[in-house]
N, C-alpha and C. Protein backbone atom coordinates (compact mmCIF):
# COMPACT_ATOMS: atom_id res chain seq x y z
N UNK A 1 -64.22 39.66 19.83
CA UNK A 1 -63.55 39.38 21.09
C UNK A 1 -64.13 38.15 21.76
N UNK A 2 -65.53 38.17 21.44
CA UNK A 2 -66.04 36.80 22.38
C UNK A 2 -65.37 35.34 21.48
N UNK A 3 -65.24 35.55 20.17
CA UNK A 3 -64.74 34.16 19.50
C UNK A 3 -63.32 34.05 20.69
N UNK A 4 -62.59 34.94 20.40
CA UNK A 4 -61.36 34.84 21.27
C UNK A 4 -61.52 34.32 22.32
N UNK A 5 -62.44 34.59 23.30
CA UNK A 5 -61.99 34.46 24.66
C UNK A 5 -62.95 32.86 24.80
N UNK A 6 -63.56 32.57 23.41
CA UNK A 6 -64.51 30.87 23.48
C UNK A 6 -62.98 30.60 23.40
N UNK A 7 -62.43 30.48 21.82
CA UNK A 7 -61.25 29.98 21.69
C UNK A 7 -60.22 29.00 22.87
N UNK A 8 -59.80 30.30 23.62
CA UNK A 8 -59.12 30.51 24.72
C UNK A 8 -59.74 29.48 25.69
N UNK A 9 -60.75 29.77 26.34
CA UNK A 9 -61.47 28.16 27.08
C UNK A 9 -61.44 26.98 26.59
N UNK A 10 -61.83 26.77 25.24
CA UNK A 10 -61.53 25.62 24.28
C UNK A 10 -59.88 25.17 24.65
N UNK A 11 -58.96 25.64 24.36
CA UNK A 11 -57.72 25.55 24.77
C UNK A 11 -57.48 24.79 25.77
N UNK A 12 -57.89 26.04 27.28
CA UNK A 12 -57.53 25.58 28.88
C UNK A 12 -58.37 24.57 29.14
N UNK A 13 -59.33 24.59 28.51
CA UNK A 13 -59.75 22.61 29.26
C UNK A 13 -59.49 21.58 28.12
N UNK A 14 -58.75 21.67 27.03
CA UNK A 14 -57.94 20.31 26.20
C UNK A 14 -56.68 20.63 27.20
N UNK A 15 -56.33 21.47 27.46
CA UNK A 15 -54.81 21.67 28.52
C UNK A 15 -55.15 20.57 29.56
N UNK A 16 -56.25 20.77 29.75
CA UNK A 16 -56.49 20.23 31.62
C UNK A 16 -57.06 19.15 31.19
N UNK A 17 -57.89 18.50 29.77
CA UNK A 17 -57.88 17.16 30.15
C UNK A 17 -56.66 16.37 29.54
N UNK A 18 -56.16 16.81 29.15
CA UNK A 18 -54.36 16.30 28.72
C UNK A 18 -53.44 15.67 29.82
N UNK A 19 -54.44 15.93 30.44
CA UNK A 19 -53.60 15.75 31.79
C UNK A 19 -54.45 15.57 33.16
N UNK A 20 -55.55 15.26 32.86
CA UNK A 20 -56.23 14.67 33.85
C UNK A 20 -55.85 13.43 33.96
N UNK A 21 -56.25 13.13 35.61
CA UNK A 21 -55.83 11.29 35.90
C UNK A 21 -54.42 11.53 36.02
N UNK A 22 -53.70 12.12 35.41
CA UNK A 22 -52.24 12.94 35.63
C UNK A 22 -51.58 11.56 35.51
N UNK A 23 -50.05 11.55 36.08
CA UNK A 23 -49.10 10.27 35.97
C UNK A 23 -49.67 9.86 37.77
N UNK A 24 -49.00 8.29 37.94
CA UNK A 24 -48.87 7.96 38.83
C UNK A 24 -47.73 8.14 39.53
N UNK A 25 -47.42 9.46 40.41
CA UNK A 25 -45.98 9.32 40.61
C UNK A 25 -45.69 8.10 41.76
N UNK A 26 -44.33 7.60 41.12
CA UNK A 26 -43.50 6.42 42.42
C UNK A 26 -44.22 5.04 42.00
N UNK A 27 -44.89 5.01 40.88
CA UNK A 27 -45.71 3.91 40.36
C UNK A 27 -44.51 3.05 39.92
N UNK A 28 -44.75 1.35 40.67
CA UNK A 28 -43.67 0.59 40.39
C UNK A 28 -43.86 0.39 39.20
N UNK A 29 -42.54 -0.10 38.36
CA UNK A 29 -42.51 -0.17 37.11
C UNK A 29 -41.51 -1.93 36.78
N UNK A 30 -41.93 -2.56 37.31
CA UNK A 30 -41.16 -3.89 37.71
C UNK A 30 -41.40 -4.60 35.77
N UNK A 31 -40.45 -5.56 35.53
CA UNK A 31 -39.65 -5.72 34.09
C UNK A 31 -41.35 -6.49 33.87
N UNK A 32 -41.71 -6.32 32.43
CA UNK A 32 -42.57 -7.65 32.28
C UNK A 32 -41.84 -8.82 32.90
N UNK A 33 -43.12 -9.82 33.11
CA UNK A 33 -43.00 -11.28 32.84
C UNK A 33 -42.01 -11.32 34.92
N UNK A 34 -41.95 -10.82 35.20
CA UNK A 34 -40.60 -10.44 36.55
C UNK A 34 -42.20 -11.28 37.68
N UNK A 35 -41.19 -12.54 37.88
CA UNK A 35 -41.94 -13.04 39.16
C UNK A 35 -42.28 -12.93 40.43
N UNK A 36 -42.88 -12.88 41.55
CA UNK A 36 -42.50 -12.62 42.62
C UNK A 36 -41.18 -12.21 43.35
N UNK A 37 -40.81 -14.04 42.81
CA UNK A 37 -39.40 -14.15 43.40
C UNK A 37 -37.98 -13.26 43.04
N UNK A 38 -38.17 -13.04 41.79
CA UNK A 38 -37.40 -12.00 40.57
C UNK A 38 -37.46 -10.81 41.40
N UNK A 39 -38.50 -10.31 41.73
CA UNK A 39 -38.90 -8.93 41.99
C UNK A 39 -37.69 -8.33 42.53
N UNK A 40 -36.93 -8.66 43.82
CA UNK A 40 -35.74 -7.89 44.25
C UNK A 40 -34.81 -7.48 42.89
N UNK A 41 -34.45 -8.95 42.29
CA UNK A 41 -33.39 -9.03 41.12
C UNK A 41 -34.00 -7.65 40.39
N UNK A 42 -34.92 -7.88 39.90
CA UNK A 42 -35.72 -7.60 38.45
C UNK A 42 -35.43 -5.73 39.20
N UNK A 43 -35.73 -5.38 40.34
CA UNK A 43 -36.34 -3.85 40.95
C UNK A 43 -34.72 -3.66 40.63
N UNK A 44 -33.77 -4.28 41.14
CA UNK A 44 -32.10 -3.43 40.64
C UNK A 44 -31.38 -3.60 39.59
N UNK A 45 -31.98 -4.34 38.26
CA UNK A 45 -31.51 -4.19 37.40
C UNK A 45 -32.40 -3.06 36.47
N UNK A 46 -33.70 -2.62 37.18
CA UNK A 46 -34.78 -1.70 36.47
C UNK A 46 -34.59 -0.18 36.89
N UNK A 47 -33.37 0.02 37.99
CA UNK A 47 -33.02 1.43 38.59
C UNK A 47 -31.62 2.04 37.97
N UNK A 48 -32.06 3.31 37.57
CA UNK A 48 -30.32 3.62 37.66
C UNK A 48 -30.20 5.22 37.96
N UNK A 49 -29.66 5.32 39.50
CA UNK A 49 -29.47 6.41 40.52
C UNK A 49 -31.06 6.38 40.87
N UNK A 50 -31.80 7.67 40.07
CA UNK A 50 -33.44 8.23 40.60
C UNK A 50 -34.40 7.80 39.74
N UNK A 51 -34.06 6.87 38.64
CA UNK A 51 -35.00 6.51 37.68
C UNK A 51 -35.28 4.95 37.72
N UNK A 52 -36.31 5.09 37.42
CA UNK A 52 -37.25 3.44 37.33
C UNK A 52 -37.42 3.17 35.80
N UNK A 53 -36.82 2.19 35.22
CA UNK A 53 -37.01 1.70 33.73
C UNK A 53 -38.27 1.42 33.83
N UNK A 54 -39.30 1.84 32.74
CA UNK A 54 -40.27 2.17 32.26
C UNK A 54 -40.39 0.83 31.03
N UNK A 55 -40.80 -0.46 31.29
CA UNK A 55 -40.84 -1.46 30.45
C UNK A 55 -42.19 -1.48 29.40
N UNK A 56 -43.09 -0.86 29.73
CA UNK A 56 -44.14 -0.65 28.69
C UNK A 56 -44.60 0.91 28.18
N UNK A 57 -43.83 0.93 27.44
CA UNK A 57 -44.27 2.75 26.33
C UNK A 57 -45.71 3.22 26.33
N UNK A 58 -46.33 2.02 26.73
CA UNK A 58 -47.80 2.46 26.11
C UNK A 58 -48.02 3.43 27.41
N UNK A 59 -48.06 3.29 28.59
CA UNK A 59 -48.38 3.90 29.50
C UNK A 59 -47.76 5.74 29.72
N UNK A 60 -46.77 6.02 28.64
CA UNK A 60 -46.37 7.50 28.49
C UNK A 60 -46.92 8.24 27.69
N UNK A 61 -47.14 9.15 28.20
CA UNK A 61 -47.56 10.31 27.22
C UNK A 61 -46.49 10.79 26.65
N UNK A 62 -45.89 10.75 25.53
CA UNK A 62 -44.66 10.90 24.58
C UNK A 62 -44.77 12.86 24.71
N UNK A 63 -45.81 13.39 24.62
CA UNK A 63 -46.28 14.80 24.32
C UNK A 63 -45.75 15.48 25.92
N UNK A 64 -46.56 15.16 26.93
CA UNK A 64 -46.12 15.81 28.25
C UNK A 64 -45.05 15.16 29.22
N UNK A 65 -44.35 13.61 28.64
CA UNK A 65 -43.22 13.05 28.85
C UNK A 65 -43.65 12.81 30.11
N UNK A 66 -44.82 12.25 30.48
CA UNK A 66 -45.19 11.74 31.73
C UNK A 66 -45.31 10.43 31.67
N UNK A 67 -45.08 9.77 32.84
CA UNK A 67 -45.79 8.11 33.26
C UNK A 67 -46.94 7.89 33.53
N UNK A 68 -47.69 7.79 32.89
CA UNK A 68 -49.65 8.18 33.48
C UNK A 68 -50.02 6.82 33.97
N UNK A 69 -49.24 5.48 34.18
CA UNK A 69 -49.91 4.78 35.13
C UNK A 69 -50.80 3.80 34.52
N UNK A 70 -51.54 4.00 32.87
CA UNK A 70 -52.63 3.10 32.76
C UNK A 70 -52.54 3.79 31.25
N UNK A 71 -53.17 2.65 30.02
CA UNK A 71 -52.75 2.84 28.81
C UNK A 71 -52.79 3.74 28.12
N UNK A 72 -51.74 4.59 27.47
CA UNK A 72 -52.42 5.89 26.43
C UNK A 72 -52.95 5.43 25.22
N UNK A 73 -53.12 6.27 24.47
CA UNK A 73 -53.74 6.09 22.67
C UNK A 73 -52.45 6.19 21.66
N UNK A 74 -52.34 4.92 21.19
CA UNK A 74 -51.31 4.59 20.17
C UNK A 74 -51.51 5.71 19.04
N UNK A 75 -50.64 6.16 18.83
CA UNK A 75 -50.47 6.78 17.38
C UNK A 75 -49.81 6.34 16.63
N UNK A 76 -49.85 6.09 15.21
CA UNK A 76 -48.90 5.25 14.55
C UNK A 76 -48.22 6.44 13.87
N UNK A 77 -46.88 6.49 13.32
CA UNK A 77 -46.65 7.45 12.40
C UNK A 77 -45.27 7.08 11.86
N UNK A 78 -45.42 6.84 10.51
CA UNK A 78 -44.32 6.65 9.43
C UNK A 78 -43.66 4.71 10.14
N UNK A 79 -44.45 3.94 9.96
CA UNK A 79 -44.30 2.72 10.65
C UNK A 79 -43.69 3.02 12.15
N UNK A 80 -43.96 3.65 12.81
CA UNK A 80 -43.57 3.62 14.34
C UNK A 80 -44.48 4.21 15.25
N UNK A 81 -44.41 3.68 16.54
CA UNK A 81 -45.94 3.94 17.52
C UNK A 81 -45.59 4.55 18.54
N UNK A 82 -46.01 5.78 18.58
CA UNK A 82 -46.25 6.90 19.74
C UNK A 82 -47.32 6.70 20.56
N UNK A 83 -47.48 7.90 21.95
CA UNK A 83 -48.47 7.30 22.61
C UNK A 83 -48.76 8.88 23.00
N UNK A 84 -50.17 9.12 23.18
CA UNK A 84 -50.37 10.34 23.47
C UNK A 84 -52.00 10.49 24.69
N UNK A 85 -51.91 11.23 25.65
CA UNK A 85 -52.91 11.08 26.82
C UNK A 85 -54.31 11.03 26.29
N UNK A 86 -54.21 12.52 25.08
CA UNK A 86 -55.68 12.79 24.97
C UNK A 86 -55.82 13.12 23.30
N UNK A 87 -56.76 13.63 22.90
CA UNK A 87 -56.89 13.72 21.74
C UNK A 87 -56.20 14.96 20.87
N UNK A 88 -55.61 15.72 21.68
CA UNK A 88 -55.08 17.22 21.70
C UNK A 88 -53.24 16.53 21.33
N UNK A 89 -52.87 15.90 22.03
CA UNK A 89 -51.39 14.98 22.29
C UNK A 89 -51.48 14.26 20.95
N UNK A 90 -52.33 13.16 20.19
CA UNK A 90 -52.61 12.60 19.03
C UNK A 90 -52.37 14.02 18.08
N UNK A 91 -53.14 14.53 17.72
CA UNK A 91 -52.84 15.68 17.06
C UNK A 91 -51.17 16.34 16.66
N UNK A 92 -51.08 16.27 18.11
CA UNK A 92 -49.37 16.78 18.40
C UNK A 92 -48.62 16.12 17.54
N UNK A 93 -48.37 14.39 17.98
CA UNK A 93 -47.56 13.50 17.42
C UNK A 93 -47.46 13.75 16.17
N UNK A 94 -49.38 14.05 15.43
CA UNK A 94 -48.98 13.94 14.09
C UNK A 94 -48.92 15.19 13.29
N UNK A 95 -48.49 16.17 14.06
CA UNK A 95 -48.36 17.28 12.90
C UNK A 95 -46.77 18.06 13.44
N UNK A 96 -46.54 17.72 14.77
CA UNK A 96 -45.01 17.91 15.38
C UNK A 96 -44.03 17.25 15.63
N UNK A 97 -42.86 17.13 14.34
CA UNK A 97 -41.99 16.47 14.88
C UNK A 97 -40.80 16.47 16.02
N UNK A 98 -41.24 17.53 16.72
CA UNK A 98 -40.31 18.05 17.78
C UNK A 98 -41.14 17.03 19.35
N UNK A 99 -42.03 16.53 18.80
CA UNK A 99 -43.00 15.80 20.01
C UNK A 99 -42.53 14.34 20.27
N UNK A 100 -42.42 14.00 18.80
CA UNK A 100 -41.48 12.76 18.21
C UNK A 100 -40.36 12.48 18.75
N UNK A 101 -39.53 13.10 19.50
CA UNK A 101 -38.03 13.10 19.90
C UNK A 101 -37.57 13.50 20.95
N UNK A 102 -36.50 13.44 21.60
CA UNK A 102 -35.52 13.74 22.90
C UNK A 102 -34.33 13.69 22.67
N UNK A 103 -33.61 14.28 24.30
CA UNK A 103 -32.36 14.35 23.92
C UNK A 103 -31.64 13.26 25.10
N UNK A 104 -31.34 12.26 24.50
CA UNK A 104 -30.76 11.30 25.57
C UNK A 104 -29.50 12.48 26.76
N UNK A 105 -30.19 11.96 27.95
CA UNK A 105 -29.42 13.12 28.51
C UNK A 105 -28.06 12.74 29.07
N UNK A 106 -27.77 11.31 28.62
CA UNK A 106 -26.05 11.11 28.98
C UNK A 106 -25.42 11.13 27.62
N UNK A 107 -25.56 10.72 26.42
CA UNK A 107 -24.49 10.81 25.50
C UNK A 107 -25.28 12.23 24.49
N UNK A 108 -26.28 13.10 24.68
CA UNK A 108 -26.45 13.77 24.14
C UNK A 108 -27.28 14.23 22.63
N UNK A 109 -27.43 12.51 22.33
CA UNK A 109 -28.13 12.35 20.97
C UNK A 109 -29.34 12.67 20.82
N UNK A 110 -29.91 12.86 19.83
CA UNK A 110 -31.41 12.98 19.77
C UNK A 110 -31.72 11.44 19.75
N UNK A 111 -32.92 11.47 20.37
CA UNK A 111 -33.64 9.52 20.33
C UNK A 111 -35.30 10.02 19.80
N UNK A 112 -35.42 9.11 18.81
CA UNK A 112 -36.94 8.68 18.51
C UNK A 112 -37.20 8.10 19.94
N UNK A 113 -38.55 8.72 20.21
CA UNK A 113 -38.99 8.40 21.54
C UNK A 113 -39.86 7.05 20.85
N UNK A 114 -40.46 6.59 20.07
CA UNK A 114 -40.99 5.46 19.85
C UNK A 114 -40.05 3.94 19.74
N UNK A 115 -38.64 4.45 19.89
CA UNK A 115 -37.81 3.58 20.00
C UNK A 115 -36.54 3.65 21.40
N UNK A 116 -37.23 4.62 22.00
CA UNK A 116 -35.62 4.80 23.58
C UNK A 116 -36.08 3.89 24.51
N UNK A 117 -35.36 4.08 25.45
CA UNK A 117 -35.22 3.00 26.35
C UNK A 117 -36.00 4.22 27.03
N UNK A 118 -36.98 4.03 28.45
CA UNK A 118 -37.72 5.38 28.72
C UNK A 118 -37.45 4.94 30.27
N UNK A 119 -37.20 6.16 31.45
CA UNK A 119 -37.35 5.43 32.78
C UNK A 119 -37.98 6.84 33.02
N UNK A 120 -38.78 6.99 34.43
CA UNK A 120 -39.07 7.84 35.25
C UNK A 120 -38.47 7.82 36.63
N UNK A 121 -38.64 9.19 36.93
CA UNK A 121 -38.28 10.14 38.14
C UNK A 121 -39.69 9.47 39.21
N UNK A 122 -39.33 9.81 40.74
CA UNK A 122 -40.50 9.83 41.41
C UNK A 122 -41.57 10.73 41.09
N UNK A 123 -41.36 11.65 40.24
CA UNK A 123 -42.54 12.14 40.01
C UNK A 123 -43.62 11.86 38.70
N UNK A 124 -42.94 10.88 37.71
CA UNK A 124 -43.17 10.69 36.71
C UNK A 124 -42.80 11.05 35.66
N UNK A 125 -42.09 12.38 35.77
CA UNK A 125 -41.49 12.90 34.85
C UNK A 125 -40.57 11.87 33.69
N UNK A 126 -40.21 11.42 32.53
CA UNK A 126 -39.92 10.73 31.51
C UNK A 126 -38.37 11.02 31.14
N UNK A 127 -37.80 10.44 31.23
CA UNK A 127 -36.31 10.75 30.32
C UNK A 127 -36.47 9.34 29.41
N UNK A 128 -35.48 9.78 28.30
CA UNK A 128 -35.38 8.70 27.12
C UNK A 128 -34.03 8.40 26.70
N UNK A 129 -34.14 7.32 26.39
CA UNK A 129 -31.61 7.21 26.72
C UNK A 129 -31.96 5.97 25.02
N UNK A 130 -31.00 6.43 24.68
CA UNK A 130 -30.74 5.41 22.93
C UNK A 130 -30.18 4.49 23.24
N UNK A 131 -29.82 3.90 24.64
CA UNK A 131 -29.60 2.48 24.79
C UNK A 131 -30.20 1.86 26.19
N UNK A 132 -29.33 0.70 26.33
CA UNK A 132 -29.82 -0.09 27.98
C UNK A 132 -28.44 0.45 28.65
N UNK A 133 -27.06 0.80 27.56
CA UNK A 133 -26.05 1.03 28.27
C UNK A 133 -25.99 2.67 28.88
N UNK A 134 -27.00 3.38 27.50
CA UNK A 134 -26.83 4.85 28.55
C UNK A 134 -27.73 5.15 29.31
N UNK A 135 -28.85 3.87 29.41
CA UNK A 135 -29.51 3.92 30.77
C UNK A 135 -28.51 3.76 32.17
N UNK A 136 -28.08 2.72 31.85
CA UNK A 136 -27.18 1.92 32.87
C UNK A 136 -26.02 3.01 33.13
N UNK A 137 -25.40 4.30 32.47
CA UNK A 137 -24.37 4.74 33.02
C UNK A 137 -25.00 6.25 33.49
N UNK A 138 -26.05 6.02 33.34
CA UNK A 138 -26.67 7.99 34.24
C UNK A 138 -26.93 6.84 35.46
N UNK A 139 -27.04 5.87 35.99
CA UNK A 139 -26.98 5.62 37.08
C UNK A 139 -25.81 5.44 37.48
N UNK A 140 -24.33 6.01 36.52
CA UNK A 140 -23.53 5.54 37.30
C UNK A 140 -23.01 6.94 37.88
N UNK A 141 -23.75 8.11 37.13
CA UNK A 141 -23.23 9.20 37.23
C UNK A 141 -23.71 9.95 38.78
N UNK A 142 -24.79 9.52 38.85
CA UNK A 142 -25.88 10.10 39.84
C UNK A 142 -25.24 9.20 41.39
């Protein structure tokens, strides 16, 4: 019983550092390379309805589909690059292919998350869309 209940702790703190430092929620997400002056342009072509286009992948945790704000750990797998918070998330990528994927939530498809277009919610929360156009039309829906 005591292996069990080590086990079990082992677990709840890879849970909790998976997710320490957490996402930055409402963290601007302005286009690379987007100048000062751009910035208005660049902030309304990067929104669509409640989501902020998400221009650099590295900063998501692909595993808890969060915006964490500051770089994750590349995983490479089958020539394509995932990103995962902690060492528990790495693991994930590479032994779950259900971690690997989403369901674009306007046309319904599954998307390789190492290849979607990715925006966040104010809270950080992650959606993933298989284009720029079915980014562009859940903002038309919302």
């Amino acid at each position: 019983m005591n292996k069990f209940w080590s086990l079990m702790h082992l677990a709840m703190i890879g849970a909790a550092a998976c997710t320490s430092g957490g996402p930055q929620p409402g963290a601007a997400s302005a286009p690379l390379g987007a100048t000062a002056e751009a910035a208005p342009a660049a902030a309304a072509l990067s929104t669509a309805g409640s989501l902020t286009l998400i221009p650099d992948a590295n900063q998501v945790c692909m595993v808890n589909n969060q915006f964490m704000g500051r770089d994750q750990i590349p995983v490479q797998f089958e020539g394509r690059t995932y990103y995962g918070c902690c060492a528990g998330c790495v693991t994930r990528i590479q032994s779950d292919p259900s971690v690997r994927v989403a369901t674009d939530p306007v046309t319904g498809h599954q998307v390789d998350k190492a290849a979607a277009v990715m925006a966040q919610d104010s809270e950080g929360n992650v959606q993933y869309f298989e284009s720029q156009g079915s980014f562009a039309q859940f903002g038309s829906r919302t």
